[in-house]
C-alpha atoms as a PDB file:
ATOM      1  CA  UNK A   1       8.355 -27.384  61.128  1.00  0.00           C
ATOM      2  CA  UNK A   2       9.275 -29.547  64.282  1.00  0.00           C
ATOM      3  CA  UNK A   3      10.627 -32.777  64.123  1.00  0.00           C
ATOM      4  CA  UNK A   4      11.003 -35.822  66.459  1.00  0.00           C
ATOM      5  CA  UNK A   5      14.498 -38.134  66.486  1.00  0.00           C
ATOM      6  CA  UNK A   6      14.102 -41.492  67.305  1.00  0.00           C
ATOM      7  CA  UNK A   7      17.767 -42.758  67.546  1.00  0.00           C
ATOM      8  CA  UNK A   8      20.126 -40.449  67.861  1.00  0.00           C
ATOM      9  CA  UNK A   9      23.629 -41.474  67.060  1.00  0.00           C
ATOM     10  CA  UNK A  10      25.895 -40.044  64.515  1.00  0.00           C
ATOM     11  CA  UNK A  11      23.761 -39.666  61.586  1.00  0.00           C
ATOM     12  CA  UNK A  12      21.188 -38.520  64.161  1.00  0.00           C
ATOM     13  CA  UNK A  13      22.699 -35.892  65.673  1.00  0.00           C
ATOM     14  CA  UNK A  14      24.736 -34.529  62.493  1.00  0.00           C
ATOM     15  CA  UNK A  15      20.732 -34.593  60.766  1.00  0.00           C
ATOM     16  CA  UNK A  16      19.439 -32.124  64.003  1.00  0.00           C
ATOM     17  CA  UNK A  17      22.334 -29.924  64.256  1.00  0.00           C
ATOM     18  CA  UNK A  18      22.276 -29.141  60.697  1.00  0.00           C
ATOM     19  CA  UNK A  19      18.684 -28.745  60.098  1.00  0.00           C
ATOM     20  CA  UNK A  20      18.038 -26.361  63.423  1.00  0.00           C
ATOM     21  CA  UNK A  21      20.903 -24.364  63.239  1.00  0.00           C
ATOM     22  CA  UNK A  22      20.173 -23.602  59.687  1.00  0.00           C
ATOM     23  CA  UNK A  23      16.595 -22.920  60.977  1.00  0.00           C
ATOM     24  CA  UNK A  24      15.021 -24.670  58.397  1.00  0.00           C
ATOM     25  CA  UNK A  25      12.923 -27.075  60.924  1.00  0.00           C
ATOM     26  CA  UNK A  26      13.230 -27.219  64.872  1.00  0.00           C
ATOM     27  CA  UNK A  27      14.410 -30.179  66.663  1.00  0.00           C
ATOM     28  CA  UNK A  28      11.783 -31.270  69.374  1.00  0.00           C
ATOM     29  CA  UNK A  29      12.457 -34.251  71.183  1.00  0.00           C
ATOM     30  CA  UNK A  30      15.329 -37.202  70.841  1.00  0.00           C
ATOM     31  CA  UNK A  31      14.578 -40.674  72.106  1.00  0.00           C
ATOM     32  CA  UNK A  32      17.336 -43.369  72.183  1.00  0.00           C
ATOM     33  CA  UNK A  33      17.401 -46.767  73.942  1.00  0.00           C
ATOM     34  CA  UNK A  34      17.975 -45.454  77.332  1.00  0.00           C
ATOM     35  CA  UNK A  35      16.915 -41.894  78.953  1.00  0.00           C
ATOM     36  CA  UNK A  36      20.666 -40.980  80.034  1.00  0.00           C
ATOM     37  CA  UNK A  37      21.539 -41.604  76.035  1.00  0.00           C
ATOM     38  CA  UNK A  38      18.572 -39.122  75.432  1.00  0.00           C
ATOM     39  CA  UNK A  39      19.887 -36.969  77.331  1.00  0.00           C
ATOM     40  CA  UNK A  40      23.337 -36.834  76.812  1.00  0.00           C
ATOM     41  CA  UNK A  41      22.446 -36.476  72.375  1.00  0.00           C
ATOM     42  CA  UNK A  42      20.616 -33.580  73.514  1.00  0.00           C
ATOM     43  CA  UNK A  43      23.316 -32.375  75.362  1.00  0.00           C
ATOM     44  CA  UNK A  44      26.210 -32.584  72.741  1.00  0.00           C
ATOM     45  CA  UNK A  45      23.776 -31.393  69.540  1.00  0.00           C
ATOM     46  CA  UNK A  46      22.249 -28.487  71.940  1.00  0.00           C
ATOM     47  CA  UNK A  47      19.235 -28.993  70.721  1.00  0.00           C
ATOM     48  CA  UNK A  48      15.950 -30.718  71.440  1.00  0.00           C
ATOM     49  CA  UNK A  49      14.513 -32.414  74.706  1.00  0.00           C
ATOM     50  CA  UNK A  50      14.807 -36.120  75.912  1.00  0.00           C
ATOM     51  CA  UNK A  51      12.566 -38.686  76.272  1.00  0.00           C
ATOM     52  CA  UNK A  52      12.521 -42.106  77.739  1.00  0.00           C
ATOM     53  CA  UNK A  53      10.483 -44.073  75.406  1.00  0.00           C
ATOM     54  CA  UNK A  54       8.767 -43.861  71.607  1.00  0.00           C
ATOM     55  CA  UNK A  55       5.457 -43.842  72.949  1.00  0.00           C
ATOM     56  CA  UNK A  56       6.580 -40.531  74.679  1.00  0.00           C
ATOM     57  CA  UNK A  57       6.830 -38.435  71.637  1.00  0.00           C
ATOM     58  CA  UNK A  58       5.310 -35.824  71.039  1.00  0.00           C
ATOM     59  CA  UNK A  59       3.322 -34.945  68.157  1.00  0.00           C
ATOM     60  CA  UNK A  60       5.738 -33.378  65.498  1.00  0.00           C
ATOM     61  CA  UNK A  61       5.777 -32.501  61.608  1.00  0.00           C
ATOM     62  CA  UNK A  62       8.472 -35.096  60.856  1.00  0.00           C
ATOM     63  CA  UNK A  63       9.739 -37.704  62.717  1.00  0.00           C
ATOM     64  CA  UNK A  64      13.396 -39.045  61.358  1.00  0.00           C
ATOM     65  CA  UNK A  65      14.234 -42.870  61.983  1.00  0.00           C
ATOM     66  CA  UNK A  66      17.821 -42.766  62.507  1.00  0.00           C
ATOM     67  CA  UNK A  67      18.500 -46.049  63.844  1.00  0.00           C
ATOM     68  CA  UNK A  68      20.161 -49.650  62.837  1.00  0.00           C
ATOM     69  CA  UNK A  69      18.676 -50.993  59.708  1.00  0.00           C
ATOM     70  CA  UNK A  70      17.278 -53.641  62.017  1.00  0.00           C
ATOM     71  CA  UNK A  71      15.645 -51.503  64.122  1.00  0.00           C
ATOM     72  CA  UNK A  72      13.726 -50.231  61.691  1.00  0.00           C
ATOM     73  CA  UNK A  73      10.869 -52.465  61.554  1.00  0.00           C
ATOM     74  CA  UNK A  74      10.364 -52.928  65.364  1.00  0.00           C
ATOM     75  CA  UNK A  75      10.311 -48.824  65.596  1.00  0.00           C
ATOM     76  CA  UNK A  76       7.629 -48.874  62.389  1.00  0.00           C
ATOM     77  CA  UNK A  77       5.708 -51.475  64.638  1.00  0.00           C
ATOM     78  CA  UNK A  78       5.446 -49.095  67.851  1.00  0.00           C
ATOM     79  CA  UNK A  79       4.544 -46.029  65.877  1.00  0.00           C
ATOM     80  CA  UNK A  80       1.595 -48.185  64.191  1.00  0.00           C
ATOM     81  CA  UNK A  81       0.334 -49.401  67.584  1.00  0.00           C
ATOM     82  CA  UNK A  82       0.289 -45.828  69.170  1.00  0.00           C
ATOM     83  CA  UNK A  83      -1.961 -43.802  66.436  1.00  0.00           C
ATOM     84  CA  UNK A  84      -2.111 -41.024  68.515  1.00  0.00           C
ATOM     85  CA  UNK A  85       1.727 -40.383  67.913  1.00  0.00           C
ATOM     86  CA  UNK A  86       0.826 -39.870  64.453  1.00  0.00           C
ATOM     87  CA  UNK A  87       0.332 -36.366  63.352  1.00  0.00           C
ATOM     88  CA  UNK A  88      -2.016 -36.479  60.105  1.00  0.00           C
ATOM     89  CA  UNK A  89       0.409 -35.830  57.170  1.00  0.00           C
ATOM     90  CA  UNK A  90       3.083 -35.353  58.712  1.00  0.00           C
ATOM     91  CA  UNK A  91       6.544 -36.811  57.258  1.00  0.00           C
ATOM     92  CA  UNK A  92       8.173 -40.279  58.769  1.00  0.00           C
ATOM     93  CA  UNK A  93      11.673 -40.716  57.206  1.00  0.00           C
ATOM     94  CA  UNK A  94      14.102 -43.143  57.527  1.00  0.00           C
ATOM     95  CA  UNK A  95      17.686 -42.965  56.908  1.00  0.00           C
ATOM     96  CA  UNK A  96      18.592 -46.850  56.084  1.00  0.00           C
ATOM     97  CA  UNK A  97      21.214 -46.862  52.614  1.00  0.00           C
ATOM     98  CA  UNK A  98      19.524 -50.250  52.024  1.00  0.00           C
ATOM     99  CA  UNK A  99      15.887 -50.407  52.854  1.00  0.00           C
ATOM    100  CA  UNK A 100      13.792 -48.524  51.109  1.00  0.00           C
ATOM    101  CA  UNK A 101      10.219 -46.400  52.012  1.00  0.00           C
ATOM    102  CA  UNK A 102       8.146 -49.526  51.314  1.00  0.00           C
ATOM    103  CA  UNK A 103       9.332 -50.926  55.052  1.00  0.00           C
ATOM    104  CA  UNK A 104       7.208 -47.310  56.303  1.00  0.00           C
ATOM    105  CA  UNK A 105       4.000 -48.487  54.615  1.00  0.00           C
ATOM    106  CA  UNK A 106       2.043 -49.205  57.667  1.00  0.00           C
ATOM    107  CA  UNK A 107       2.339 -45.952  58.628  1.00  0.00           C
ATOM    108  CA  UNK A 108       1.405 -44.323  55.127  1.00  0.00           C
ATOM    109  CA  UNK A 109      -1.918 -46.347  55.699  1.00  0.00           C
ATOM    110  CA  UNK A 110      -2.206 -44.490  59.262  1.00  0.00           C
ATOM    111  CA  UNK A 111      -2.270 -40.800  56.802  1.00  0.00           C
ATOM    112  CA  UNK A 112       1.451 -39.841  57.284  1.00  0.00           C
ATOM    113  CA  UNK A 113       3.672 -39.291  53.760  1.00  0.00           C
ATOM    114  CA  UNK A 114       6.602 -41.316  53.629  1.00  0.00           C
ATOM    115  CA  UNK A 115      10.119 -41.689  52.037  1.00  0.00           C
ATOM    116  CA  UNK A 116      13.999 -42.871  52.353  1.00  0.00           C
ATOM    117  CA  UNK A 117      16.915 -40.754  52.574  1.00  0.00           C
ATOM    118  CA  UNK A 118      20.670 -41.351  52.762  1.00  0.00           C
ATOM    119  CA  UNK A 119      23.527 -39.668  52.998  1.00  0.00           C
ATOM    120  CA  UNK A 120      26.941 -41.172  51.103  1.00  0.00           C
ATOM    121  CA  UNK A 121      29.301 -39.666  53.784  1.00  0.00           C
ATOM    122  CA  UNK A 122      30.798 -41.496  56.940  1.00  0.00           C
ATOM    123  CA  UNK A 123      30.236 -40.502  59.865  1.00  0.00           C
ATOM    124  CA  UNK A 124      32.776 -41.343  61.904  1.00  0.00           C
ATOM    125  CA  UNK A 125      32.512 -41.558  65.768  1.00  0.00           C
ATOM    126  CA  UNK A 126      32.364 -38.268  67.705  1.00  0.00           C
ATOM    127  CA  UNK A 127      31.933 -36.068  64.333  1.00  0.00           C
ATOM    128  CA  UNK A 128      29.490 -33.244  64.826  1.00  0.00           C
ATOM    129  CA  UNK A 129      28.964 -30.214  61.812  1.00  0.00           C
ATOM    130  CA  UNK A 130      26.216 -28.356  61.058  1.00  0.00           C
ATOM    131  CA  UNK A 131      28.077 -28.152  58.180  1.00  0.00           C
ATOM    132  CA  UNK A 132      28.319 -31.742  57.267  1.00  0.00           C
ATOM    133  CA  UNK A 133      25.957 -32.366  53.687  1.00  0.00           C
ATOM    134  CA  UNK A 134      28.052 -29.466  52.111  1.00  0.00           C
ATOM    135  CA  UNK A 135      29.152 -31.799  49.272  1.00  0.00           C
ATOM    136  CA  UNK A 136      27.941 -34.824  50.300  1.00  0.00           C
ATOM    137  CA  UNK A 137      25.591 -36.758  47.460  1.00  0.00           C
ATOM    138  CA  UNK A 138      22.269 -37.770  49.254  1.00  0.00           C
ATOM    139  CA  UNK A 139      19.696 -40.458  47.874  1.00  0.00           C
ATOM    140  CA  UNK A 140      16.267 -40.131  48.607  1.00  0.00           C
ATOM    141  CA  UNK A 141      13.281 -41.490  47.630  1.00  0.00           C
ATOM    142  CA  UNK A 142       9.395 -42.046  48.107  1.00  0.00           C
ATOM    143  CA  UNK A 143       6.518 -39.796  48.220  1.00  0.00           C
ATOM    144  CA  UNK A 144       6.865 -37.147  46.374  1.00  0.00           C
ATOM    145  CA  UNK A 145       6.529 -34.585  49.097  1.00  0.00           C
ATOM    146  CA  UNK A 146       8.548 -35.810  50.967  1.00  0.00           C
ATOM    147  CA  UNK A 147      11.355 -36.104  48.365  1.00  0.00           C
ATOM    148  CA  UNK A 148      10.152 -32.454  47.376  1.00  0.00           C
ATOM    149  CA  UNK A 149      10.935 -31.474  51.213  1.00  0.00           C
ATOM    150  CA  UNK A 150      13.979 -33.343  51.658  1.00  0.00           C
ATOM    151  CA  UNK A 151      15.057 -31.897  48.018  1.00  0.00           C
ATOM    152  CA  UNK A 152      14.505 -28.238  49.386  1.00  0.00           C
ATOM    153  CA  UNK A 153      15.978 -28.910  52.661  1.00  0.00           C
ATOM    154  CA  UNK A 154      18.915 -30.589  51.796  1.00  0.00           C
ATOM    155  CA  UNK A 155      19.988 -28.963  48.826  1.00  0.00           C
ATOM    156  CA  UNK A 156      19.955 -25.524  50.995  1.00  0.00           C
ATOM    157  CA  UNK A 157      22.281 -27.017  53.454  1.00  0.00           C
ATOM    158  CA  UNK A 158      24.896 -27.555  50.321  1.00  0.00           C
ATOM    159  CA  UNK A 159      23.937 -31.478  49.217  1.00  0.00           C
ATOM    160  CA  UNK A 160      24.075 -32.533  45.725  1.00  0.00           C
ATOM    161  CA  UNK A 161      20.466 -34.599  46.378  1.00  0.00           C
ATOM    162  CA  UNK A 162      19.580 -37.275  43.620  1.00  0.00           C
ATOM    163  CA  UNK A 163      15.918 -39.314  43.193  1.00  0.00           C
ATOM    164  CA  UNK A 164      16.774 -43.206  43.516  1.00  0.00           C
ATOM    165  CA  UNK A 165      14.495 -46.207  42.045  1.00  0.00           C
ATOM    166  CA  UNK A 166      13.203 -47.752  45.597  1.00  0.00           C
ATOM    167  CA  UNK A 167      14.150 -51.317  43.841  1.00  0.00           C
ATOM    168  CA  UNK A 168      17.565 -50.540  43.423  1.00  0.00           C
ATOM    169  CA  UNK A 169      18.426 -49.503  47.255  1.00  0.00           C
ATOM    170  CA  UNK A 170      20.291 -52.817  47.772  1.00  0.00           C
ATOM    171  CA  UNK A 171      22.893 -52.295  44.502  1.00  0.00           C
ATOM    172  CA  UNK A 172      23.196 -48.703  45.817  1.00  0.00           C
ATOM    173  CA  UNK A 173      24.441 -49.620  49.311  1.00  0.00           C
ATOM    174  CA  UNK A 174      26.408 -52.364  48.483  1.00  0.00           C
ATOM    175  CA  UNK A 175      28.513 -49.958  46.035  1.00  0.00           C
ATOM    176  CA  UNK A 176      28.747 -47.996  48.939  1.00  0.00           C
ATOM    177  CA  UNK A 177      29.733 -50.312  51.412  1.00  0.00           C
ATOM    178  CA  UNK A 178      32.786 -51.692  48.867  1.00  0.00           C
ATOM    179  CA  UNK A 179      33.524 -48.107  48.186  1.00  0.00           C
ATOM    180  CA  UNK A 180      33.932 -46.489  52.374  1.00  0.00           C
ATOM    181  CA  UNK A 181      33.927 -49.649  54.908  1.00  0.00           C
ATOM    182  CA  UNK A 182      36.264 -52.409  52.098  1.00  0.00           C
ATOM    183  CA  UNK A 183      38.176 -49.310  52.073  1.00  0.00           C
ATOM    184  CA  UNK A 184      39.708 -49.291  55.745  1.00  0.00           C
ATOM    185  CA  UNK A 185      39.821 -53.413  54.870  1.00  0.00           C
ATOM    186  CA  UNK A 186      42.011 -53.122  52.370  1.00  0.00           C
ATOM    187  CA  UNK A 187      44.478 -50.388  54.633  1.00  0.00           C
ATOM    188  CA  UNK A 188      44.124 -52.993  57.436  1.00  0.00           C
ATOM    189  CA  UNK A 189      45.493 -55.385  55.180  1.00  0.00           C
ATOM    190  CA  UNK A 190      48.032 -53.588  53.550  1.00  0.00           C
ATOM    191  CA  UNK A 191      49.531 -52.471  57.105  1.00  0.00           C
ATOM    192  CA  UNK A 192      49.665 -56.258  58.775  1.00  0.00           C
ATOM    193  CA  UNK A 193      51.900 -56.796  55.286  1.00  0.00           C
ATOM    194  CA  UNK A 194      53.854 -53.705  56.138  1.00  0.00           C
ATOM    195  CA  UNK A 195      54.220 -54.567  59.585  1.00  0.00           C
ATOM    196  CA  UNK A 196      55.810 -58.011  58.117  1.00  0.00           C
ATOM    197  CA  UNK A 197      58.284 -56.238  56.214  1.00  0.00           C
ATOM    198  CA  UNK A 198      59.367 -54.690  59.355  1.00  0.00           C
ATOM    199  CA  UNK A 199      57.517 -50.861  58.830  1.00  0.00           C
ATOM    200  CA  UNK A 200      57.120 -49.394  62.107  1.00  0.00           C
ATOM    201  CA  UNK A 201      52.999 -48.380  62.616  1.00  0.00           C
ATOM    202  CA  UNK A 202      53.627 -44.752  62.019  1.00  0.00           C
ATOM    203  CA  UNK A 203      55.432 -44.801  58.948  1.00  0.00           C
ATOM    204  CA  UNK A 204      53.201 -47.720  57.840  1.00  0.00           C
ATOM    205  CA  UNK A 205      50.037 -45.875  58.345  1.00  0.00           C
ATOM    206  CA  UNK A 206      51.628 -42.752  56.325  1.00  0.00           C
ATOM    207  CA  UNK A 207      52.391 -44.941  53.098  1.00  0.00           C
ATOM    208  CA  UNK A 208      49.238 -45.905  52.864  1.00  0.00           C
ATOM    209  CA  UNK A 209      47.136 -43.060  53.054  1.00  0.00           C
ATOM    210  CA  UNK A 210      49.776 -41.349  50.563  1.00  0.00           C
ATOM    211  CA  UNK A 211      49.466 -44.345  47.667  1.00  0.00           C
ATOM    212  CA  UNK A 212      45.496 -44.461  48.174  1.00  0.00           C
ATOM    213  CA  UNK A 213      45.282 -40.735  48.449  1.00  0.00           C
ATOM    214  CA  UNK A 214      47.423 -40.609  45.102  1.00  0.00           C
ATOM    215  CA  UNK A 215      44.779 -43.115  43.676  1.00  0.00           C
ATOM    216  CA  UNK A 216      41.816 -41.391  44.754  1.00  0.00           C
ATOM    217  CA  UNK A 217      42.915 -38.314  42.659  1.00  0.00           C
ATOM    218  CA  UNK A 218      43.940 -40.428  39.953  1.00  0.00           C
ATOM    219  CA  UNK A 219      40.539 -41.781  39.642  1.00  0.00           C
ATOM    220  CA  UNK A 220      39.002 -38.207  40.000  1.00  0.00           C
ATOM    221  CA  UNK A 221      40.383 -37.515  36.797  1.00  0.00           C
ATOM    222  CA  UNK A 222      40.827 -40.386  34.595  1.00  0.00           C
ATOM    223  CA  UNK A 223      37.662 -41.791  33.038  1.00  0.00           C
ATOM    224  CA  UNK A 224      37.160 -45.009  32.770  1.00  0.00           C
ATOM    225  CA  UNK A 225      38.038 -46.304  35.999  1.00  0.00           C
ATOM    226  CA  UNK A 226      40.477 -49.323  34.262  1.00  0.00           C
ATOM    227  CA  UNK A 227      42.399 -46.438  33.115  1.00  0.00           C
ATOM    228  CA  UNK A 228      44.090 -45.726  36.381  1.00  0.00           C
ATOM    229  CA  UNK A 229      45.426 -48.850  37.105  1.00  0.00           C
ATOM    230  CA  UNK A 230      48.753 -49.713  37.534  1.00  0.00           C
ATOM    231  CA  UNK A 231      50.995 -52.463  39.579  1.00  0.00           C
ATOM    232  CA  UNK A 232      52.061 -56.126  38.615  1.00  0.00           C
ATOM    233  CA  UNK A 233      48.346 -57.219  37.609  1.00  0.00           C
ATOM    234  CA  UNK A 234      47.861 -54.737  34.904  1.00  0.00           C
ATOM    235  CA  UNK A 235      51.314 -55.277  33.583  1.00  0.00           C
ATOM    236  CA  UNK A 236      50.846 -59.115  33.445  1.00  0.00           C
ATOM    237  CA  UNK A 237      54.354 -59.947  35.805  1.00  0.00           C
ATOM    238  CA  UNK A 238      53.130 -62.908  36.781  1.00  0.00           C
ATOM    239  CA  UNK A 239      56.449 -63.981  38.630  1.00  0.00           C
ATOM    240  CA  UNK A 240      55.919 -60.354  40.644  1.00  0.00           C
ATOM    241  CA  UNK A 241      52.331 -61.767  41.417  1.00  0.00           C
ATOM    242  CA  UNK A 242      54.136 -65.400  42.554  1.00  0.00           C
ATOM    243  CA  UNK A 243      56.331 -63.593  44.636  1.00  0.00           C
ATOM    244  CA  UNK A 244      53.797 -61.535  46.846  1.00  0.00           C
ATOM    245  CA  UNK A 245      51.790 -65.012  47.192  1.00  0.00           C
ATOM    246  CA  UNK A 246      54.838 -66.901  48.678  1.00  0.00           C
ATOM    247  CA  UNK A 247      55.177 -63.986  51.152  1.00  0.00           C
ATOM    248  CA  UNK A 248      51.521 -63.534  52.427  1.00  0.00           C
ATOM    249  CA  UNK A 249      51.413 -66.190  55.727  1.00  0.00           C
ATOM    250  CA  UNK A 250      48.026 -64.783  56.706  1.00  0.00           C
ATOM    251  CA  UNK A 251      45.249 -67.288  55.136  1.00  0.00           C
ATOM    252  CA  UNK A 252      42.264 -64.692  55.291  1.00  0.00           C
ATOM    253  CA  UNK A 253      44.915 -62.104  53.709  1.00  0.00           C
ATOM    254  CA  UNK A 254      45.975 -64.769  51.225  1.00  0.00           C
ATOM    255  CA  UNK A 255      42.243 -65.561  49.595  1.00  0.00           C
ATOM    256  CA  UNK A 256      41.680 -61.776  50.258  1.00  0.00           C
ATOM    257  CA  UNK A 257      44.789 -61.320  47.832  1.00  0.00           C
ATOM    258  CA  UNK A 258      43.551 -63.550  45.598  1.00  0.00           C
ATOM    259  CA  UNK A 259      40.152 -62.587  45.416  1.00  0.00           C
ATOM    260  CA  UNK A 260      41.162 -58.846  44.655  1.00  0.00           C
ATOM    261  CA  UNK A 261      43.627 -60.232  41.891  1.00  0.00           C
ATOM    262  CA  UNK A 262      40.585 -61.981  40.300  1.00  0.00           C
ATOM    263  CA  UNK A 263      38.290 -58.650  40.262  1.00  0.00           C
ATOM    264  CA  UNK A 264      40.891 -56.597  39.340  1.00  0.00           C
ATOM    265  CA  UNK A 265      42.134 -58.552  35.755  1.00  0.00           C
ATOM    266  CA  UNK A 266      38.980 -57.756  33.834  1.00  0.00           C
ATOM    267  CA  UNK A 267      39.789 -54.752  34.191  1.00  0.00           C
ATOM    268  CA  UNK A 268      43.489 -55.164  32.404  1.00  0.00           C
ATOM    269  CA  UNK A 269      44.088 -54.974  28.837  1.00  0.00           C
ATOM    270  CA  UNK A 270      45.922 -58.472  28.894  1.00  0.00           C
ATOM    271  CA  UNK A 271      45.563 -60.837  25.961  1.00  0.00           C
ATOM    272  CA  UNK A 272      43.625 -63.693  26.526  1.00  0.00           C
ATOM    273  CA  UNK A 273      46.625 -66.484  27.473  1.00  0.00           C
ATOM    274  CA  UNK A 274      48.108 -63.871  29.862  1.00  0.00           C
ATOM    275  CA  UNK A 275      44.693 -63.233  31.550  1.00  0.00           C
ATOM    276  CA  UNK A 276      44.323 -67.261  31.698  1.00  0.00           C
ATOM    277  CA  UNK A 277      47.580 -67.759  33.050  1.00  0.00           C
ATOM    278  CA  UNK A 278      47.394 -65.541  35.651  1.00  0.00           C
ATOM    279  CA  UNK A 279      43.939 -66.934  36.700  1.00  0.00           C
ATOM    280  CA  UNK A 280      45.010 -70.280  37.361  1.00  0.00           C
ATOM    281  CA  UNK A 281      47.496 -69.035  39.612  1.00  0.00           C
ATOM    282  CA  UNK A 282      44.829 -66.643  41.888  1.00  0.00           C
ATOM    283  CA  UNK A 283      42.727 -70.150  42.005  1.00  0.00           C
ATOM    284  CA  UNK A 284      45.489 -72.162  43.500  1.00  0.00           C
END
């Protein structure tokens, strides 16, 4: 099977390295927003040939939407006004963690079969492996052959893929958004705080991958998630919790603080006076 890219950046080119040098479909053409950007995704994947514009594609057995969410629509728009790109049954994917296949439904009415797919894996600038879904959980979902495909596909490049409810796309991403991107937040606001203290950026940036790297295996093996808790919060010091207040300057770290410290005490096993207590300092 050949397959068309139509926005080629990291997700892009990780999808048609992996699929074509695992010969399970063959890369055809890449379009991006500008011919040299074309060109130069073809170049660093070493596969496929450029084009300038959508309307240039050529006919293919799958064409992948690997763009902005935003983009999205507009790209579903110029495929619906040029038929003749549409190869009768062919599959149109898109690759958006929040939208789901309903947003392709103008061009299931032109014949093609339709569906959503998303990797939970960053991609982080410059990263290129054909090797890249080996252990990564994928979500997909739509028409059934095309979750059938992606199923096959994906599962026999090493992915753990799992069937989503289309309604529940938005809940899914935002779990993943707290879980990767609030992630480097809450390192960037650890660090400004070790800076403070006087840390030099080396050893500052070591600590913290250490104590979250200590976390993330304590949460790989402790079940439920409250159970790996620790610190101040969960021990109910509230003078401990007054102290790190009087020393955060920052206002945006402050009612970042603060607003942590409010998720985070459900999850304690305070009693109820110690819980309230605490509260009505995190809403001062």
């Amino acid at each position: 099977m050949k397959f068309n890219i139509i926005g080629a950046g990291r997700l892009g080119k990780n999808i048609t390295l992996a699929l074509s040098k695992a010969e399970i479909a063959s890369a055809q053409s890449i379009v991006n927003l500008s011919i040299k950007s074309s060109e130069l995704s073809c170049h660093e994947v070493g596969y496929g040939t450029s084009v300038a514009r959508v309307e240039d594609l050529p006919f293919a057995d799958i064409t992948w939407i690997t763009t902005s969410d935003d983009s999205i629509r507009p790209i579903v728009s110029k495929l619906t006004e040029h038929p003749q790109l549409l190869k009768p049954e062919s599959l149109i994917i898109h690759c958006s963690g929040v939208l789901n296949s309903a947003v392709l439904e103008p061009l299931k009415a032109q014949g093609c079969i339709v569906a959503s797919f998303h990797p939970l894996k960053a991609f982080k600038s410059g990263y290129l492996d054909a090797n890249c879904f080996d252990g990564v959980e994928c979500v997909v979902e739509g028409d059934e052959e095309a979750c059938k495909w992606l199923k096959h596909s994906f599962t026999a490049l090493g992915a753990n893929v799992i069937t989503i409810n289309p309604d529940n796309k938005a809940s899914y991403h935002a779990a993943a958004c707290i879980a990767s991107n609030y992630l480097i937040t809450l390192a960037s606001c650890s660090e400004q705080l070790l800076l403070q203290a006087g840390l030099n950026p080396e050893q500052a940036r070591k600590m913290i991958v250490t104590l979250m790297q200590g976390n993330l295996d304590n949460l790989q093996n402790t079940n439920p998630i409250a159970e790996a808790l620790t610190g101040p919060l969960m021990r109910g010091d509230k003078e401990t919790l007054s102290l790190h207040l009087q020393a955060i300057d920052n206002p945006v770290l402050l009612n970042f603080y603060k607003a942590a410290g409010l998720a985070t005490l459900p999850l304690t096993q305070l009693g109820i006076s110690v819980k309230q207590s605490i509260e009505e300092l995190l809403v001062k």
